[in-house]
C-alpha atoms as a PDB file:
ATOM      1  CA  UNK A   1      43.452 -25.045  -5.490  1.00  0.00           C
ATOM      2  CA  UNK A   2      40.235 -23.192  -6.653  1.00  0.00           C
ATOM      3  CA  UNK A   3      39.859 -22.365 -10.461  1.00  0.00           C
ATOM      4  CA  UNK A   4      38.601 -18.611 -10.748  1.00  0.00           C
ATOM      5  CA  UNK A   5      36.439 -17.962 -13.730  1.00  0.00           C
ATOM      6  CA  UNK A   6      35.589 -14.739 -15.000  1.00  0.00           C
ATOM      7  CA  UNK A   7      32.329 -14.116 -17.193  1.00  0.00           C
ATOM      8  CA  UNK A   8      32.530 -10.902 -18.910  1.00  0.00           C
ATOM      9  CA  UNK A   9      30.133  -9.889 -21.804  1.00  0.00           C
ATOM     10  CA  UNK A  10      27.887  -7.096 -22.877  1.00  0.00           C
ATOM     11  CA  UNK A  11      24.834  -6.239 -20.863  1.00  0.00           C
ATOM     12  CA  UNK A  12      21.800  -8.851 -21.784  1.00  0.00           C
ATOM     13  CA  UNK A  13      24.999 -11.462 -22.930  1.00  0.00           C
ATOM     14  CA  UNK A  14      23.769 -13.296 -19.999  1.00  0.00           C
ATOM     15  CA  UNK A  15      26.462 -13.807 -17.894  1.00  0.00           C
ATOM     16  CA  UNK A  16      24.677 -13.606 -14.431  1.00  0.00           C
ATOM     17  CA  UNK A  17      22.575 -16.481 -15.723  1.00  0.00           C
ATOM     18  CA  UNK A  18      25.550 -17.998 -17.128  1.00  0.00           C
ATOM     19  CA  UNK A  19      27.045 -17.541 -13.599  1.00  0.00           C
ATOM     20  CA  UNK A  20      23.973 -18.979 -11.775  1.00  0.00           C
ATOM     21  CA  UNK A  21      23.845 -21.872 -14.070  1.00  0.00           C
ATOM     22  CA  UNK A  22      27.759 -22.660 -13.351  1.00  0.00           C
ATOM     23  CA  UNK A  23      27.470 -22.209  -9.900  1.00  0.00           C
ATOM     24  CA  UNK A  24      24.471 -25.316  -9.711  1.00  0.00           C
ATOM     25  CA  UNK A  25      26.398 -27.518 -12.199  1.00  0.00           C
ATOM     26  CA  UNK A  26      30.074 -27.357 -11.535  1.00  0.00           C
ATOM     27  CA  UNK A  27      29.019 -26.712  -8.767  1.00  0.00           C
ATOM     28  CA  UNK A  28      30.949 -23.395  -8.030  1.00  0.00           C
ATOM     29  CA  UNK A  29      30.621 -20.649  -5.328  1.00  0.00           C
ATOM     30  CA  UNK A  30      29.631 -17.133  -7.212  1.00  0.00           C
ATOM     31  CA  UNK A  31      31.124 -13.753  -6.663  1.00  0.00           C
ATOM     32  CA  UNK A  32      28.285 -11.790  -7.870  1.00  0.00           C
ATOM     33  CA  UNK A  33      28.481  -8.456 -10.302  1.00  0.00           C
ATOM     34  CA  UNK A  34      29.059  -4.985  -8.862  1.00  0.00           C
ATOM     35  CA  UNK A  35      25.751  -3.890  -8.677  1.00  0.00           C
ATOM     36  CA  UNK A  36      24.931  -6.674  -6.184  1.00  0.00           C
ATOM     37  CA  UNK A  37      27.516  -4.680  -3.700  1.00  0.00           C
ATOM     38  CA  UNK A  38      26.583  -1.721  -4.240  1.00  0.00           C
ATOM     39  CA  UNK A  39      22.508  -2.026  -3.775  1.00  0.00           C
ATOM     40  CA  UNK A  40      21.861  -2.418  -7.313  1.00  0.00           C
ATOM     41  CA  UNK A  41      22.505  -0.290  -9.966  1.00  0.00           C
ATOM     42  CA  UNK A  42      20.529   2.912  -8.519  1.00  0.00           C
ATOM     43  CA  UNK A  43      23.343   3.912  -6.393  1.00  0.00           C
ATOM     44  CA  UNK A  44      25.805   3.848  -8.674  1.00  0.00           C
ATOM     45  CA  UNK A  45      27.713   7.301  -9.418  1.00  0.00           C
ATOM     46  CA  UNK A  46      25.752   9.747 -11.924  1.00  0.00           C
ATOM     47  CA  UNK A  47      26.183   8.899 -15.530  1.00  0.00           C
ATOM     48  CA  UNK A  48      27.283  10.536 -17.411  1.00  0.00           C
ATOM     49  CA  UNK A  49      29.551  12.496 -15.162  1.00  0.00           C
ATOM     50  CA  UNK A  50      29.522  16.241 -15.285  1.00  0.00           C
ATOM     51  CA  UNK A  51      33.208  16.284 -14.576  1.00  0.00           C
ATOM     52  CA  UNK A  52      36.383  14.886 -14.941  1.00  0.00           C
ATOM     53  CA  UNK A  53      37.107  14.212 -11.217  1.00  0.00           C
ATOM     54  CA  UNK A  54      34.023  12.931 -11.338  1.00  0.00           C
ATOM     55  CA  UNK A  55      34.524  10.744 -13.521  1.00  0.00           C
ATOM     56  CA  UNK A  56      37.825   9.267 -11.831  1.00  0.00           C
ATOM     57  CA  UNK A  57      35.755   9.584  -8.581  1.00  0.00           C
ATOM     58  CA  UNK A  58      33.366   7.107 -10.278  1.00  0.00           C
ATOM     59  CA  UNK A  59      36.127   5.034 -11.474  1.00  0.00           C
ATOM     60  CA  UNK A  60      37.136   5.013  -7.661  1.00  0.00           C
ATOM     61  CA  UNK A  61      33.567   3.473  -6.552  1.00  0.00           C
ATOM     62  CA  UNK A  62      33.729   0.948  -8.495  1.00  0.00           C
ATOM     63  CA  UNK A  63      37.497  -0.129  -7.150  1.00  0.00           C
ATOM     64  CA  UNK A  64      36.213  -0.036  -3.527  1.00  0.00           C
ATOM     65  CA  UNK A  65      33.744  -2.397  -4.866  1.00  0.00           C
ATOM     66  CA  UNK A  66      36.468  -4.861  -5.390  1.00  0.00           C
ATOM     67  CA  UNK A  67      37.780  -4.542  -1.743  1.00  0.00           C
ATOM     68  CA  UNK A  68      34.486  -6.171  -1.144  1.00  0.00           C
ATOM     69  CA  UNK A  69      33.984  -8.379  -3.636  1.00  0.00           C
ATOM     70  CA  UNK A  70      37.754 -10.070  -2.600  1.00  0.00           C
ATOM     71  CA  UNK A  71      36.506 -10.208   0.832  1.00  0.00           C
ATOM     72  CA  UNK A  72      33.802 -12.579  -0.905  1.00  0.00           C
ATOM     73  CA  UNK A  73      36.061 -14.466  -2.509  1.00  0.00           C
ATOM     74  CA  UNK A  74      38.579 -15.338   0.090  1.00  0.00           C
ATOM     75  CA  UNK A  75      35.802 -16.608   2.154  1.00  0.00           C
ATOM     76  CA  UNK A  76      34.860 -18.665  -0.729  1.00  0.00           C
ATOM     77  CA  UNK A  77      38.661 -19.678  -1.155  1.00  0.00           C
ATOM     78  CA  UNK A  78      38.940 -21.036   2.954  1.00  0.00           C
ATOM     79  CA  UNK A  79      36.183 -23.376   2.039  1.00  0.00           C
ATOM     80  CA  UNK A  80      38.898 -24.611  -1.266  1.00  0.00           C
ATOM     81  CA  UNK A  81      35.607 -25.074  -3.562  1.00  0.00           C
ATOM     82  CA  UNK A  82      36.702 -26.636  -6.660  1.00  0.00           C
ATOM     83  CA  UNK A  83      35.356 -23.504  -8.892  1.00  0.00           C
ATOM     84  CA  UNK A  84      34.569 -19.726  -7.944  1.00  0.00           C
ATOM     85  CA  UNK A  85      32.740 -17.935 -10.913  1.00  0.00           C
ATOM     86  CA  UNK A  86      33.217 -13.939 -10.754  1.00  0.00           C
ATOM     87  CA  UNK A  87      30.656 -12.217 -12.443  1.00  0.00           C
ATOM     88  CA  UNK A  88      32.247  -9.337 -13.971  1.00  0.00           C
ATOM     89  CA  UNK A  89      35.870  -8.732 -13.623  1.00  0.00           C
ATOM     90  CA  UNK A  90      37.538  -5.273 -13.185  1.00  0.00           C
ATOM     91  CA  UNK A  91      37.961  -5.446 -17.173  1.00  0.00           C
ATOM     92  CA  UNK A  92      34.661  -4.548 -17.566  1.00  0.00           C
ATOM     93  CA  UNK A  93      35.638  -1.473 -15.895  1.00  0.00           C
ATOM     94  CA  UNK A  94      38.248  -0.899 -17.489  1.00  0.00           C
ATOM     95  CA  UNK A  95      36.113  -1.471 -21.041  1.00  0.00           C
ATOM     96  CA  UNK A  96      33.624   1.046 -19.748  1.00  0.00           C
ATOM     97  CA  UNK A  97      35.947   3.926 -19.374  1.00  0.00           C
ATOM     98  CA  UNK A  98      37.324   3.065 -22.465  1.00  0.00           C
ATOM     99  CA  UNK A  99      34.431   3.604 -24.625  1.00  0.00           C
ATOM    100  CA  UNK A 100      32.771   6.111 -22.327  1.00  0.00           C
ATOM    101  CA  UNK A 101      34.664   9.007 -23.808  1.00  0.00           C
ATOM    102  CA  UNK A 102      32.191   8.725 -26.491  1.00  0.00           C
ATOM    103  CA  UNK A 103      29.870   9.953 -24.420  1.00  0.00           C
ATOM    104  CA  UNK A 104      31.234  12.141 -21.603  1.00  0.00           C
ATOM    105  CA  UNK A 105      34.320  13.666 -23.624  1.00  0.00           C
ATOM    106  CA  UNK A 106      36.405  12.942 -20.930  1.00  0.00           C
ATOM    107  CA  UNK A 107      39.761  10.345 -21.762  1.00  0.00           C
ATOM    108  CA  UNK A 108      40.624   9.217 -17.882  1.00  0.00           C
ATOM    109  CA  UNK A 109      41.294   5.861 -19.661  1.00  0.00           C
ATOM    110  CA  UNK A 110      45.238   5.979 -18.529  1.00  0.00           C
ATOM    111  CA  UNK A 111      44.792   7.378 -15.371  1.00  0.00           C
ATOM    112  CA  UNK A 112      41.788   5.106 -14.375  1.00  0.00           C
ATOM    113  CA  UNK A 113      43.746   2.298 -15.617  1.00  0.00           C
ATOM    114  CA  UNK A 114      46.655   3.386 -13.287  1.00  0.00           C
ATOM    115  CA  UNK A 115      44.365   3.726 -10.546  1.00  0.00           C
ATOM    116  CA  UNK A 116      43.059  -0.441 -11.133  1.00  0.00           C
ATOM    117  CA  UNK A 117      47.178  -1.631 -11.881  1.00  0.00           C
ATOM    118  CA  UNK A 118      47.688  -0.124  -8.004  1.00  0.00           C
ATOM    119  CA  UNK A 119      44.448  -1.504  -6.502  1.00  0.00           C
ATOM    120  CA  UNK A 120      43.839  -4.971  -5.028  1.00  0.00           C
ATOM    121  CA  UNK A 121      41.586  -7.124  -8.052  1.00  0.00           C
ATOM    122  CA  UNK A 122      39.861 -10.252  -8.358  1.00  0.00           C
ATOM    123  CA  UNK A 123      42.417 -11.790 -11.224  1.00  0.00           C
ATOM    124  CA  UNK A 124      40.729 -14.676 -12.652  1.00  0.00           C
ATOM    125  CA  UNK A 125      42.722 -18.176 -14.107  1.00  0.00           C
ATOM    126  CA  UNK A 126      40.383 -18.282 -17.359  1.00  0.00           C
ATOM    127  CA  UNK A 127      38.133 -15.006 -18.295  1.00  0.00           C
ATOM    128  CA  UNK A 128      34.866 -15.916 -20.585  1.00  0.00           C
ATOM    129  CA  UNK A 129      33.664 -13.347 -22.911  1.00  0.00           C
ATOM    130  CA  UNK A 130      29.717 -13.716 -23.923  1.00  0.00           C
ATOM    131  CA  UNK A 131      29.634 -12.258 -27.102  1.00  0.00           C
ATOM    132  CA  UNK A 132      26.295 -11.294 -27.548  1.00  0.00           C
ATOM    133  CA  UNK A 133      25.194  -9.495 -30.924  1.00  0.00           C
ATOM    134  CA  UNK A 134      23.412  -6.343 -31.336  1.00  0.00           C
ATOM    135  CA  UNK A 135      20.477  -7.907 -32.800  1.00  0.00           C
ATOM    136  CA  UNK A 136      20.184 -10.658 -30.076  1.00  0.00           C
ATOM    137  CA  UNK A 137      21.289  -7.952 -27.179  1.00  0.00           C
ATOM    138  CA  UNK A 138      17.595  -5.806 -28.632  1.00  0.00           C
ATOM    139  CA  UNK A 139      16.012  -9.021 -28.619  1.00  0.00           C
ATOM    140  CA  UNK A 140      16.324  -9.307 -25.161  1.00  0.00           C
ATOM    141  CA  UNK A 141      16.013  -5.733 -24.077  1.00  0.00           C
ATOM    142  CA  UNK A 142      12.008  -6.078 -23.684  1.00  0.00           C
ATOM    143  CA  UNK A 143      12.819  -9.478 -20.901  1.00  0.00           C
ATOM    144  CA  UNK A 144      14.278  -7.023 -18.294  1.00  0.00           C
ATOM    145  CA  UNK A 145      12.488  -5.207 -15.494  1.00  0.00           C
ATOM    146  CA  UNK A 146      13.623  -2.420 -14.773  1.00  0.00           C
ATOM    147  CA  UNK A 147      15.576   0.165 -17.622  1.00  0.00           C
ATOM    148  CA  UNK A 148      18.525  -0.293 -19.395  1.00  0.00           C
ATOM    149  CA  UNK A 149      20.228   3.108 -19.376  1.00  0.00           C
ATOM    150  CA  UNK A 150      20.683   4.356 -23.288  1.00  0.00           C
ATOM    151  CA  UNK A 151      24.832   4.203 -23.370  1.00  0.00           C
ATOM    152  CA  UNK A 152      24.706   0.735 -22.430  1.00  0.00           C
ATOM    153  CA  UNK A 153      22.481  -0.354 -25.468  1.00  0.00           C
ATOM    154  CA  UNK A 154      23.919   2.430 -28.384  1.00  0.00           C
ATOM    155  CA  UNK A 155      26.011   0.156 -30.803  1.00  0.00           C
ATOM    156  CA  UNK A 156      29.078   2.402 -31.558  1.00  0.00           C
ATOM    157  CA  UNK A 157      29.933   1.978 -27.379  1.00  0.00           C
ATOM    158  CA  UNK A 158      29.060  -1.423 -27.532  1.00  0.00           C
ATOM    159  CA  UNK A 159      31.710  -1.777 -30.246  1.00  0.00           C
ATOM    160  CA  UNK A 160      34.099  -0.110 -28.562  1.00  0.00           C
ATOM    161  CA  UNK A 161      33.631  -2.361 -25.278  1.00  0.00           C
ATOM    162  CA  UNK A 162      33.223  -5.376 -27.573  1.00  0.00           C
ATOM    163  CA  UNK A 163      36.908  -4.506 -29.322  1.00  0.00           C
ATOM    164  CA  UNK A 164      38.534  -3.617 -25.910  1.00  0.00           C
ATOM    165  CA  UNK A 165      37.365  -7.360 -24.212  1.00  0.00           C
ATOM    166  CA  UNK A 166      38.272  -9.282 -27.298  1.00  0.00           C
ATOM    167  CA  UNK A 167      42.239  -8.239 -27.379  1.00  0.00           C
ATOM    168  CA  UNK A 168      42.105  -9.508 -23.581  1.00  0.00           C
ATOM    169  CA  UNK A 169      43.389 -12.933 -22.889  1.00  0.00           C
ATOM    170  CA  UNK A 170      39.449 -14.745 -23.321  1.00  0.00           C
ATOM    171  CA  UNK A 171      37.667 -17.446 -24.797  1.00  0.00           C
ATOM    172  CA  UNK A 172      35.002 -16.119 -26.673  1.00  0.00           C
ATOM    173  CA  UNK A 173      31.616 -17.865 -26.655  1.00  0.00           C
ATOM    174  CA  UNK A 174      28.860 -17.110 -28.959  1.00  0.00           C
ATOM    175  CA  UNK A 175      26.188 -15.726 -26.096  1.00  0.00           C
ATOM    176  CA  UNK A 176      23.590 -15.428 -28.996  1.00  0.00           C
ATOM    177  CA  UNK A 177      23.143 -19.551 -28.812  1.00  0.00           C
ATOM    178  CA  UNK A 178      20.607 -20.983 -26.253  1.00  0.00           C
ATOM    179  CA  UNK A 179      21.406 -21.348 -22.659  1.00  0.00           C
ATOM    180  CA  UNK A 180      21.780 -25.071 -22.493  1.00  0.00           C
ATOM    181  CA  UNK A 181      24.550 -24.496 -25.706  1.00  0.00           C
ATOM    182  CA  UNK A 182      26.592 -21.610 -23.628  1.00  0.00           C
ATOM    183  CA  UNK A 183      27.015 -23.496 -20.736  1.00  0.00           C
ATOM    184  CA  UNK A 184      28.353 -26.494 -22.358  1.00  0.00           C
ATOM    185  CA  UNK A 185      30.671 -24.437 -24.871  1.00  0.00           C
ATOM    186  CA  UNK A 186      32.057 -22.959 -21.511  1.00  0.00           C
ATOM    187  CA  UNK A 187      32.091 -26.046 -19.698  1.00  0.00           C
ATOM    188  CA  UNK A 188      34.366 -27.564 -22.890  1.00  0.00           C
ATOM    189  CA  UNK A 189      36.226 -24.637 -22.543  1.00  0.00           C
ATOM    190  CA  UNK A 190      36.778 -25.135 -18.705  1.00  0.00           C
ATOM    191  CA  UNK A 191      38.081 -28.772 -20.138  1.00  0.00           C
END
């Protein structure tokens, strides 16, 4: 039976390199963050919305998503690999919404968590949270190529998405460290 491992984090906490880097030496098969479904982050629903059913409609995107992304992993699961590493879980979701309210003034919190108990998810046996800090996170910032939209660098929502992944059942691993030290903390934690 495959062992499903989730990597969640904040944005630049390197958890699509962490992915990568577990995929070549566990070796596991990689279900790969929403963006990579949807065309990249350009298509994604307008942030922040100007509405909110348009906020729950965006909420909704993101859950059809995950019809694909399961797809992805049950074809990974008829092959019985050893490891499948999911890059992103629907918790991330769930953390957005949480601390987006901040920014839109909309609470669909409840009902958008309603809306992810009733849909199909990718539910992961062990869930790694990157903790990155905000000093490292800025650090890192200048390394991308394309933008990083404001929201998802301002410290107050980072704090909020930070508090909501930390009471979820996962190991935390200090994502400020090197590379080389992340993967083998999460490797020991993998046992």
């Amino acid at each position: 039976m495959s062992t499903i491992i989730g990597i969640e984090g904040l944005v630049f906490a390197g958890k699509t390199t962490l992915s990568e880097n577990l995929g070549q030496s566990l070796p596991a098969a990689i279900v790969h963050e929403y963006g990579f479904y949807a065309g990249g982050s350009k298509s994604f629903p307008k942030y922040p919305p100007e509405s909110y059913r348009a906020a729950i409609k965006a909420s909704q995107f993101f859950i059809n998503i995950e019809q694909e992304r399961i797809n992805v992993l049950r074809g990974f699961l008829s092959d019985s690999p050893e490891y499948v590493v999911v890059d992103r879980t629907y918790m991330t979701c769930l953390a957005f919404d949480f601390a987006a309210k901040m920014f839109t003034g909309f609470d669909t919190y409840d009902e958008v968590y309603n809306l992810w108990q009733r849909a199909d998810k990718i539910e992961t046996d062990v869930t790694i949270y990157l903790d990155v800090s905000d000093a490292e996170m800025m650090k890192r910032v200048p390394l991308r190529k394309s933008k990083c939209p404001d929201h998802l660098l301002d410290p107050e929502f980072n704090r909020q998405i930070r508090q909501y992944l930390q009471r979820q059942k996962v190991f935390m691993v200090n994502a400020d460290q090197s590379k080389r030290q992340v993967l083998q903390e999460v490797k020991n934690c993998l046992g």
